[in-house]
Protein backbone atom coordinates (compact mmCIF):
# COMPACT_ATOMS: atom_id res chain seq x y z
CA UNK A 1 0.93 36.84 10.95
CA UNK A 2 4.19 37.84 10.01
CA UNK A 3 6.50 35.18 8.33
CA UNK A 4 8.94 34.40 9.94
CA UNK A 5 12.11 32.98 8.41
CA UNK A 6 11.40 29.49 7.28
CA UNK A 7 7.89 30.02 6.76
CA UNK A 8 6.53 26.36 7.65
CA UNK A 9 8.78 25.96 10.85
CA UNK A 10 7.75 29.05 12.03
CA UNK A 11 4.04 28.47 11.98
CA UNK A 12 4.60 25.17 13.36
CA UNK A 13 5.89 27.04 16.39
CA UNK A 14 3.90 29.74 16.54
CA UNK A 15 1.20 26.84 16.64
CA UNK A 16 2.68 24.77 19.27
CA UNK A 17 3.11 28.28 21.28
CA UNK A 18 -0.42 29.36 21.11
CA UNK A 19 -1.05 25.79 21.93
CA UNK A 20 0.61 25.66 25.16
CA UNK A 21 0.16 29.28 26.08
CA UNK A 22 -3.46 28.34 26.52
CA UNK A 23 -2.55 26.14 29.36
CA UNK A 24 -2.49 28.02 32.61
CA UNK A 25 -0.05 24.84 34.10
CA UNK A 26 2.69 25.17 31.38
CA UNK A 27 2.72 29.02 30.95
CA UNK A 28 1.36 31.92 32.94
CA UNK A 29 0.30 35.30 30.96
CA UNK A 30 3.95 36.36 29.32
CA UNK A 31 6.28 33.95 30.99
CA UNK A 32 7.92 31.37 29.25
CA UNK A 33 9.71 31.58 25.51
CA UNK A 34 10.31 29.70 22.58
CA UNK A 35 13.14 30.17 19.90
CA UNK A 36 14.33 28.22 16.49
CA UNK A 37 17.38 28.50 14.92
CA UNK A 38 17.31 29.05 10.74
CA UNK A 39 20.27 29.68 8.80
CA UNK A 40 22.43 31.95 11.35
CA UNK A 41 19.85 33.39 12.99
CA UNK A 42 17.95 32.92 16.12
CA UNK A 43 14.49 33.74 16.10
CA UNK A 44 13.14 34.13 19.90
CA UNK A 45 9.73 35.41 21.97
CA UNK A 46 10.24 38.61 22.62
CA UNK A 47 10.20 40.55 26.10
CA UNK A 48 6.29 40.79 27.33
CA UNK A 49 4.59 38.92 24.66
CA UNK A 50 2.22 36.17 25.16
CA UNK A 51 2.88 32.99 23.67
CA UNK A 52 -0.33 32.51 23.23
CA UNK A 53 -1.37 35.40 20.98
CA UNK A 54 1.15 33.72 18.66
CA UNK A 55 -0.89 33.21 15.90
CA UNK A 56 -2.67 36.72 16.12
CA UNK A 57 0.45 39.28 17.07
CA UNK A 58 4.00 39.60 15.93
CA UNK A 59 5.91 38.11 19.31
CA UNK A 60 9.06 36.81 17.79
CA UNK A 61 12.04 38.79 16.84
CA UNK A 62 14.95 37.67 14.86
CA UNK A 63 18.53 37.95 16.00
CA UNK A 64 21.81 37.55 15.20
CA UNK A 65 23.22 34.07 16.53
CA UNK A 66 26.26 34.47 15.75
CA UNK A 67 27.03 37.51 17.22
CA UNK A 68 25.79 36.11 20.09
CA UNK A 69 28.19 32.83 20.04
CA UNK A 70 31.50 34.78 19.17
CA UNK A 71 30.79 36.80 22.30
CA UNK A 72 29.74 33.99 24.67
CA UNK A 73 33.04 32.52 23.70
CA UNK A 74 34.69 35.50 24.31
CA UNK A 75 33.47 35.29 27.47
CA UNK A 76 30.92 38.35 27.49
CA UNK A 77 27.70 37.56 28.52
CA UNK A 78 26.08 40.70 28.62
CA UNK A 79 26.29 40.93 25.28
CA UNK A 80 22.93 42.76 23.51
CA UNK A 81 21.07 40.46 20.99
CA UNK A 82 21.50 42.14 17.68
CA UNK A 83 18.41 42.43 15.95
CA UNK A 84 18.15 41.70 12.26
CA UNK A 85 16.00 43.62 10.39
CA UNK A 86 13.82 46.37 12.26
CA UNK A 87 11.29 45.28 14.92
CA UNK A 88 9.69 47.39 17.64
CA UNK A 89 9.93 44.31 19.67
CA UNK A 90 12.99 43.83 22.43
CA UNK A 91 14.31 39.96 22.26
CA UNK A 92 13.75 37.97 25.63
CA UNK A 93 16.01 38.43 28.78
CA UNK A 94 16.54 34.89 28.38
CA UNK A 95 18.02 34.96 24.37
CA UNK A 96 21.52 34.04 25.43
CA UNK A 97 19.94 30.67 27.08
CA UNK A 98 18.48 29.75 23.84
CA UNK A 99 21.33 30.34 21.72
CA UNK A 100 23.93 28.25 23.80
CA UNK A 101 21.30 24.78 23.66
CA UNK A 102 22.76 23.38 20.60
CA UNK A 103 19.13 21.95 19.54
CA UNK A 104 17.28 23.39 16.63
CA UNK A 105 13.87 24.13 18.83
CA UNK A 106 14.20 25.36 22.71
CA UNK A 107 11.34 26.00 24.84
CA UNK A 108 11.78 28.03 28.43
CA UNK A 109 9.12 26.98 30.65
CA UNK A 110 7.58 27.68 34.42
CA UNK A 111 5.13 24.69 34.09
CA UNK A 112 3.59 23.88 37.99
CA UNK A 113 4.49 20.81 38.12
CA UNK A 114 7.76 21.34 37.90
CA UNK A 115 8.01 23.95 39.46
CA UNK A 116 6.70 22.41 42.68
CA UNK A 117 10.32 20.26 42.42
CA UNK A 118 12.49 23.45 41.68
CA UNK A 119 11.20 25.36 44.97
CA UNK A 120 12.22 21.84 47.30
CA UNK A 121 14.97 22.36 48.89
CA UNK A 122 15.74 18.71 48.29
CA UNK A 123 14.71 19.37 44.22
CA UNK A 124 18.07 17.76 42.89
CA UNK A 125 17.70 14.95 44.63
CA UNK A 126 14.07 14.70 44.14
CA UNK A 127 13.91 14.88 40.52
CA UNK A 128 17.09 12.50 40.80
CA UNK A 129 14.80 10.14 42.27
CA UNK A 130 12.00 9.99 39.55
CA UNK A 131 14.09 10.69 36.82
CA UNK A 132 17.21 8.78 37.14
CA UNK A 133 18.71 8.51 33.56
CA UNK A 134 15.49 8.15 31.59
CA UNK A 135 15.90 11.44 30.02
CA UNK A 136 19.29 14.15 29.68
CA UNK A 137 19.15 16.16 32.13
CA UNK A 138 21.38 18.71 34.95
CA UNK A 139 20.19 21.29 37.13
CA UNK A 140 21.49 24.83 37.58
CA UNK A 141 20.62 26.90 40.91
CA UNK A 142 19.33 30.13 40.86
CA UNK A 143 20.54 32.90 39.51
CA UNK A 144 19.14 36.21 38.67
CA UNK A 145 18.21 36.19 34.47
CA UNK A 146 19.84 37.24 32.08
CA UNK A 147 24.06 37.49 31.95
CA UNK A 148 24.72 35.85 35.28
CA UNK A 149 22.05 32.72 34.37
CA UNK A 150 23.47 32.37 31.02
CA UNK A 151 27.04 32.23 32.62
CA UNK A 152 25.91 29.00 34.82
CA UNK A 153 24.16 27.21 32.29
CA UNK A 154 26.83 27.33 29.52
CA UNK A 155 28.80 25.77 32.71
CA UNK A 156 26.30 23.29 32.95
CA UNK A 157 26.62 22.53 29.13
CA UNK A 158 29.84 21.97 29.81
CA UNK A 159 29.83 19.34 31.96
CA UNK A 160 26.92 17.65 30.47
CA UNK A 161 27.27 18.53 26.85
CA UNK A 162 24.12 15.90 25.92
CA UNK A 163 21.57 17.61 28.22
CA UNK A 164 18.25 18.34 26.25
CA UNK A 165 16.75 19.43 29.33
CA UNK A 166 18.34 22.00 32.16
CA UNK A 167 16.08 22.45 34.82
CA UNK A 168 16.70 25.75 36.80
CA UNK A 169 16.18 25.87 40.66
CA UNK A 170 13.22 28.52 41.42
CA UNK A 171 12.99 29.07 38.32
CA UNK A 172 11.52 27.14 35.52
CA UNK A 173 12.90 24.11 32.50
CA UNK A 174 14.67 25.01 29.16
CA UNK A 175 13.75 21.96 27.21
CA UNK A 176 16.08 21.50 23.59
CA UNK A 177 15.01 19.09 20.54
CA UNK A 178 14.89 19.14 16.54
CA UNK A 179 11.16 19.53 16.49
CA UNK A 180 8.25 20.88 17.82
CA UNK A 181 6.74 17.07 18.96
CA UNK A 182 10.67 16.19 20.18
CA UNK A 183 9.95 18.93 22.75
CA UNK A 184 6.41 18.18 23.72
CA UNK A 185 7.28 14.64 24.16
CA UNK A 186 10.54 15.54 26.65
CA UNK A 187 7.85 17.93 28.43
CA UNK A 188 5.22 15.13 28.94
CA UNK A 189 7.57 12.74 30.33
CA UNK A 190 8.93 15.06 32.61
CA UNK A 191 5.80 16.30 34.11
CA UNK A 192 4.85 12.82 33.89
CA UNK A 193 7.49 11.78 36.27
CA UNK A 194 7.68 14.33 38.15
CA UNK A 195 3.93 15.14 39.10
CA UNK A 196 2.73 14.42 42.82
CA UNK A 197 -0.82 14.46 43.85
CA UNK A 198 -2.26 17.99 44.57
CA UNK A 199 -4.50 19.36 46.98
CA UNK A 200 -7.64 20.07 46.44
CA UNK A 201 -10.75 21.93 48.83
CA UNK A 202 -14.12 23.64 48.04
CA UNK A 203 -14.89 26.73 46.72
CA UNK A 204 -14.37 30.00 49.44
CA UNK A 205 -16.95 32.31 49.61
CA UNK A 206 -14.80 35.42 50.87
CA UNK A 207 -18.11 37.51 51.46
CA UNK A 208 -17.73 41.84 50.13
CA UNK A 209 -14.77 43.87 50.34
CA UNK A 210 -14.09 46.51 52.69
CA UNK A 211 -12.33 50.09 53.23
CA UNK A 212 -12.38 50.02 48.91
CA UNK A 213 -11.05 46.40 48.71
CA UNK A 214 -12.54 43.36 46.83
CA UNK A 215 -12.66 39.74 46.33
CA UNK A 216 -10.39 38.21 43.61
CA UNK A 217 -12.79 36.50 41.03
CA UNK A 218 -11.77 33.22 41.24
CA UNK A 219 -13.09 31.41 44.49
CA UNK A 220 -10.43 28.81 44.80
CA UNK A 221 -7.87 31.72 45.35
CA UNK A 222 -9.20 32.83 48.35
CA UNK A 223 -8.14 29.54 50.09
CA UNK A 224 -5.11 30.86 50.49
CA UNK A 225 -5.75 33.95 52.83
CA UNK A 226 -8.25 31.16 54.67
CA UNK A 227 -6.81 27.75 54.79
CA UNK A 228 -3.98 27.05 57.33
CA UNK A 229 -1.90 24.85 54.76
CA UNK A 230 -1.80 27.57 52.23
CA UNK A 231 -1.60 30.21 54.60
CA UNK A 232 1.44 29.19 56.40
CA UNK A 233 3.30 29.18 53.14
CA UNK A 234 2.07 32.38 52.26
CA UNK A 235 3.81 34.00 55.12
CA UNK A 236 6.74 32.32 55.15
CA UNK A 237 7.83 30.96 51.36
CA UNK A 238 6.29 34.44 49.14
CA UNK A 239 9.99 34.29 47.37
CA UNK A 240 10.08 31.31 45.32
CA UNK A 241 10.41 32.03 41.73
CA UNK A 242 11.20 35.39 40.16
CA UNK A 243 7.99 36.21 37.70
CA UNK A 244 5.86 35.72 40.88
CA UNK A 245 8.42 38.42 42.29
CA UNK A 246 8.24 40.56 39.18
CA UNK A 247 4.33 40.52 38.97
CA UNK A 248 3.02 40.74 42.34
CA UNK A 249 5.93 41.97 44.40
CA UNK A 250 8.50 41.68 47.10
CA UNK A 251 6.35 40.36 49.61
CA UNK A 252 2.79 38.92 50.61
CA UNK A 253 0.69 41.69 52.85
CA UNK A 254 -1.12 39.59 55.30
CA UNK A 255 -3.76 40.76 57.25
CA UNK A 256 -5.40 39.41 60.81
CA UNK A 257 -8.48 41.06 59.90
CA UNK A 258 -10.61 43.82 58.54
CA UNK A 259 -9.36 45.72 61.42
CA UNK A 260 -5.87 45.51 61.00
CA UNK A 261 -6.56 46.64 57.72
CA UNK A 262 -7.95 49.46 59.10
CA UNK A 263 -4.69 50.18 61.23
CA UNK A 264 -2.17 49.41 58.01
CA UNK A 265 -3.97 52.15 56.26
CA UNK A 266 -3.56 55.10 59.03
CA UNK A 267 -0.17 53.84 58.86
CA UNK A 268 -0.07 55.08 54.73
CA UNK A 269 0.38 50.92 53.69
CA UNK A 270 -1.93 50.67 51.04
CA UNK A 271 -1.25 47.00 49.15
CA UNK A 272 -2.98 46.79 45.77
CA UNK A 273 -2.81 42.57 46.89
CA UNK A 274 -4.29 41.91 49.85
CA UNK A 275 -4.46 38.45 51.60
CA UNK A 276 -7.17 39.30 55.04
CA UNK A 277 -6.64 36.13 57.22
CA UNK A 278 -10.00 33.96 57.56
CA UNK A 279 -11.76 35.69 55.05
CA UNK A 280 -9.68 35.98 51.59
CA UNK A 281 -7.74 37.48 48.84
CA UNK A 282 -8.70 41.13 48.01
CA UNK A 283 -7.41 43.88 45.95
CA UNK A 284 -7.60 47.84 45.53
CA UNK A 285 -7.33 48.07 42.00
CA UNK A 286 -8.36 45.10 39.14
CA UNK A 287 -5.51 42.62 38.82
CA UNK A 288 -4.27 42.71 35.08
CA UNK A 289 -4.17 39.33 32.89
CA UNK A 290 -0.31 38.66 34.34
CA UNK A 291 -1.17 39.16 37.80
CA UNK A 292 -4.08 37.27 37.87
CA UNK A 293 -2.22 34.65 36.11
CA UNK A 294 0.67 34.81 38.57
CA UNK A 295 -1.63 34.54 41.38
CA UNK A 296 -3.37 31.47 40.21
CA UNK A 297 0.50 30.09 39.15
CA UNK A 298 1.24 30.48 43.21
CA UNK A 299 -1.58 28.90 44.37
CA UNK A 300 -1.16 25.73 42.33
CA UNK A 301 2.90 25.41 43.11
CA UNK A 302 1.53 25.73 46.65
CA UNK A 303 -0.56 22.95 46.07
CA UNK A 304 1.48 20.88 45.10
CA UNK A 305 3.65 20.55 47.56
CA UNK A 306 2.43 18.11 50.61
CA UNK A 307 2.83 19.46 53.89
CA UNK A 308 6.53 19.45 55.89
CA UNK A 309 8.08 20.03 52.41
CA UNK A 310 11.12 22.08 53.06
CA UNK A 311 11.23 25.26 50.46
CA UNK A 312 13.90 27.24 49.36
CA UNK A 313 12.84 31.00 48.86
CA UNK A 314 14.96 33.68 47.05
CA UNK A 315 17.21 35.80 49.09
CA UNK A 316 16.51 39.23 49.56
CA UNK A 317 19.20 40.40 47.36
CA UNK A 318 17.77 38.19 44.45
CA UNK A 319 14.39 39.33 45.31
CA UNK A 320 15.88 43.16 45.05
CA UNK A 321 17.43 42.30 41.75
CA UNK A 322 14.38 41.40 40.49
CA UNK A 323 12.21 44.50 41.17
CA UNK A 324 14.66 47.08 40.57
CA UNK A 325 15.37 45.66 37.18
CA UNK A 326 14.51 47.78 33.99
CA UNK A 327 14.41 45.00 31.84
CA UNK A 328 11.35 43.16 34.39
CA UNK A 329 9.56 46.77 34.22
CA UNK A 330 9.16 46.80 30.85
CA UNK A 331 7.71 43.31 31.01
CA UNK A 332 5.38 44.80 33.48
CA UNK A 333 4.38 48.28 32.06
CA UNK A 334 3.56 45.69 28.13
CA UNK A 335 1.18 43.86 30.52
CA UNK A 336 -0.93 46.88 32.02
């Protein structure tokens, strides 16, 4: 493993990443990052990696913080990371986030549970309720990553200059602290606070494939595509958060049967993802690591959230500025 600036801290993090990149309900295939800051630097994920290969691939890349600061200040936030050193590796969309938390450790995170709260339409006033002022917190609503996120949370940081944790609506949590346990700790009690009972059925048979289709390996996936309280989301809140977006598109193709199927493909629409009402979730082609771990991401947000919750889905502008974005393809094309 390459060393990484101060040698100790950064194996303690690369630790604590493969560590939590393990855990399908705090990070999902290459979402999420983690950065450190050491001596004027800013060492962050970088774009596509897993955090949990940390301790068997290179995923960090160090940067200029700096650079970065005297910019921000200055008002540009679409200023490039510069790299120090040579890397093959591009620094995260979200390195401008991690550089304006003043905290020596900052974690980005789509964990479930909390992402169940951020997809409420109610979620500030829902987390509100559980959390009151038990830990530093604000919220920041969704905008598209990158420049125009960075933009609202150093406005955030402005208002609440003590926040160690930001929580982003359809989004995810950017969690700040001086160590590696500091942050863990901050997580725990959040998820702690904020987790609500989730539902739970048996395992669906979905039966064989059809017209070159087939069953998803996992059995509890295919609920979705057969049970009416997952289905009803599927067809009306797709949109929630954007690496669900990224990773398995614009929108869920729903099916009222093998023979509609049938029709859809006279009619050239050909869905690698392929949810066939009453019977289950199907696909053309093998779903790589981050699809299948987006999938399974959906289905437990969905069930998490008890029926007549009211959801807030991305527009389709945001949902456009997510899949036309070069920087979310080559997140896409590292996980093939």
């Amino acid at each position: 493993m390459k060393r990484y600036g101060n040698s100790q801290l950064g194996l303690d993090i690369a630790r604590f990443s493969a560590k939590i990149g393990a855990d399908s309900l705090i990070v999902q295939g290459a979402g999420g990052n983690i950065s450190w800051k050491d001596s004027g630097s800013l060492w962050v994920k970088a774009s596509g990696t897993w955090l949990a290969e940390a301790l068997i691939n290179d995923i960090f890349v160090e940067v200029n913080l700096v650079h970065i600061l005297e910019n921000v200040e200055g008002g540009n936030y679409v200023v490039e990371p510069r790299a120090v050193g040579v890397s093959p590796l591009k620094p995260s969309i979200e390195t401008l986030l991690h550089a304006l938390m003043p905290h020596s450790i900052v974690v980005h995170l789509h964990q479930v549970d909390l992402l169940a709260c951020l997809v409420r339409r109610d979620a500030e006033q829902f987390i509100g309720s559980k959390l009151g002022e038990t830990v530093r917190w604000t919220l920041v609503n969704y905008y598209k990553p990158g420049a125009m996120l960075a933009k609202a949370v150093n406005e955030a940081l402005s208002a609440r200059p003590d926040a160690d944790i930001i929580f982003l609506k359809n989004h995810g949590v950017v969690i700040g602290g001086d160590s590696v346990s500091d942050v863990m700790q901050k997580l725990l009690c959040i998820v702690d606070l904020l987790k609500v009972p989730f539902y739970t059925h048996d395992g669906i048979n979905p039966g064989s494939g059809k017209l070159g289709y087939m069953p998803v390996s996992e059995p509890s996936l295919h609920a979705l595509a057969v049970e009416s309280y997952y289905l009803d989301r599927l067809v009306l809140s797709w949109a929630l958060y954007p690496d669900h977006i990224v990773f398995l598109g614009p929108q869920a193709h729903v099916c009222d049967g093998w023979d509609a199927v049938s029709e859809s493909r006279n009619k050239a629409v050909t869905p690698n993802l392929l949810f066939v009402k009453g019977h289950g979730v199907y696909s053309k082609n093998p779903l790589t690591r981050a699809e299948s771990a987006q999938l399974r991401c959906y289905y437990d947000v969905l069930s998490r959230l008890p029926l007549g919750t009211e959801l807030q889905v991305l527009s389709k502008a945001d949902v456009q500025g997510l899949v036309n974005w070069e920087a979310e393809q080559y997140r896409v094309n590292l996980s093939k």
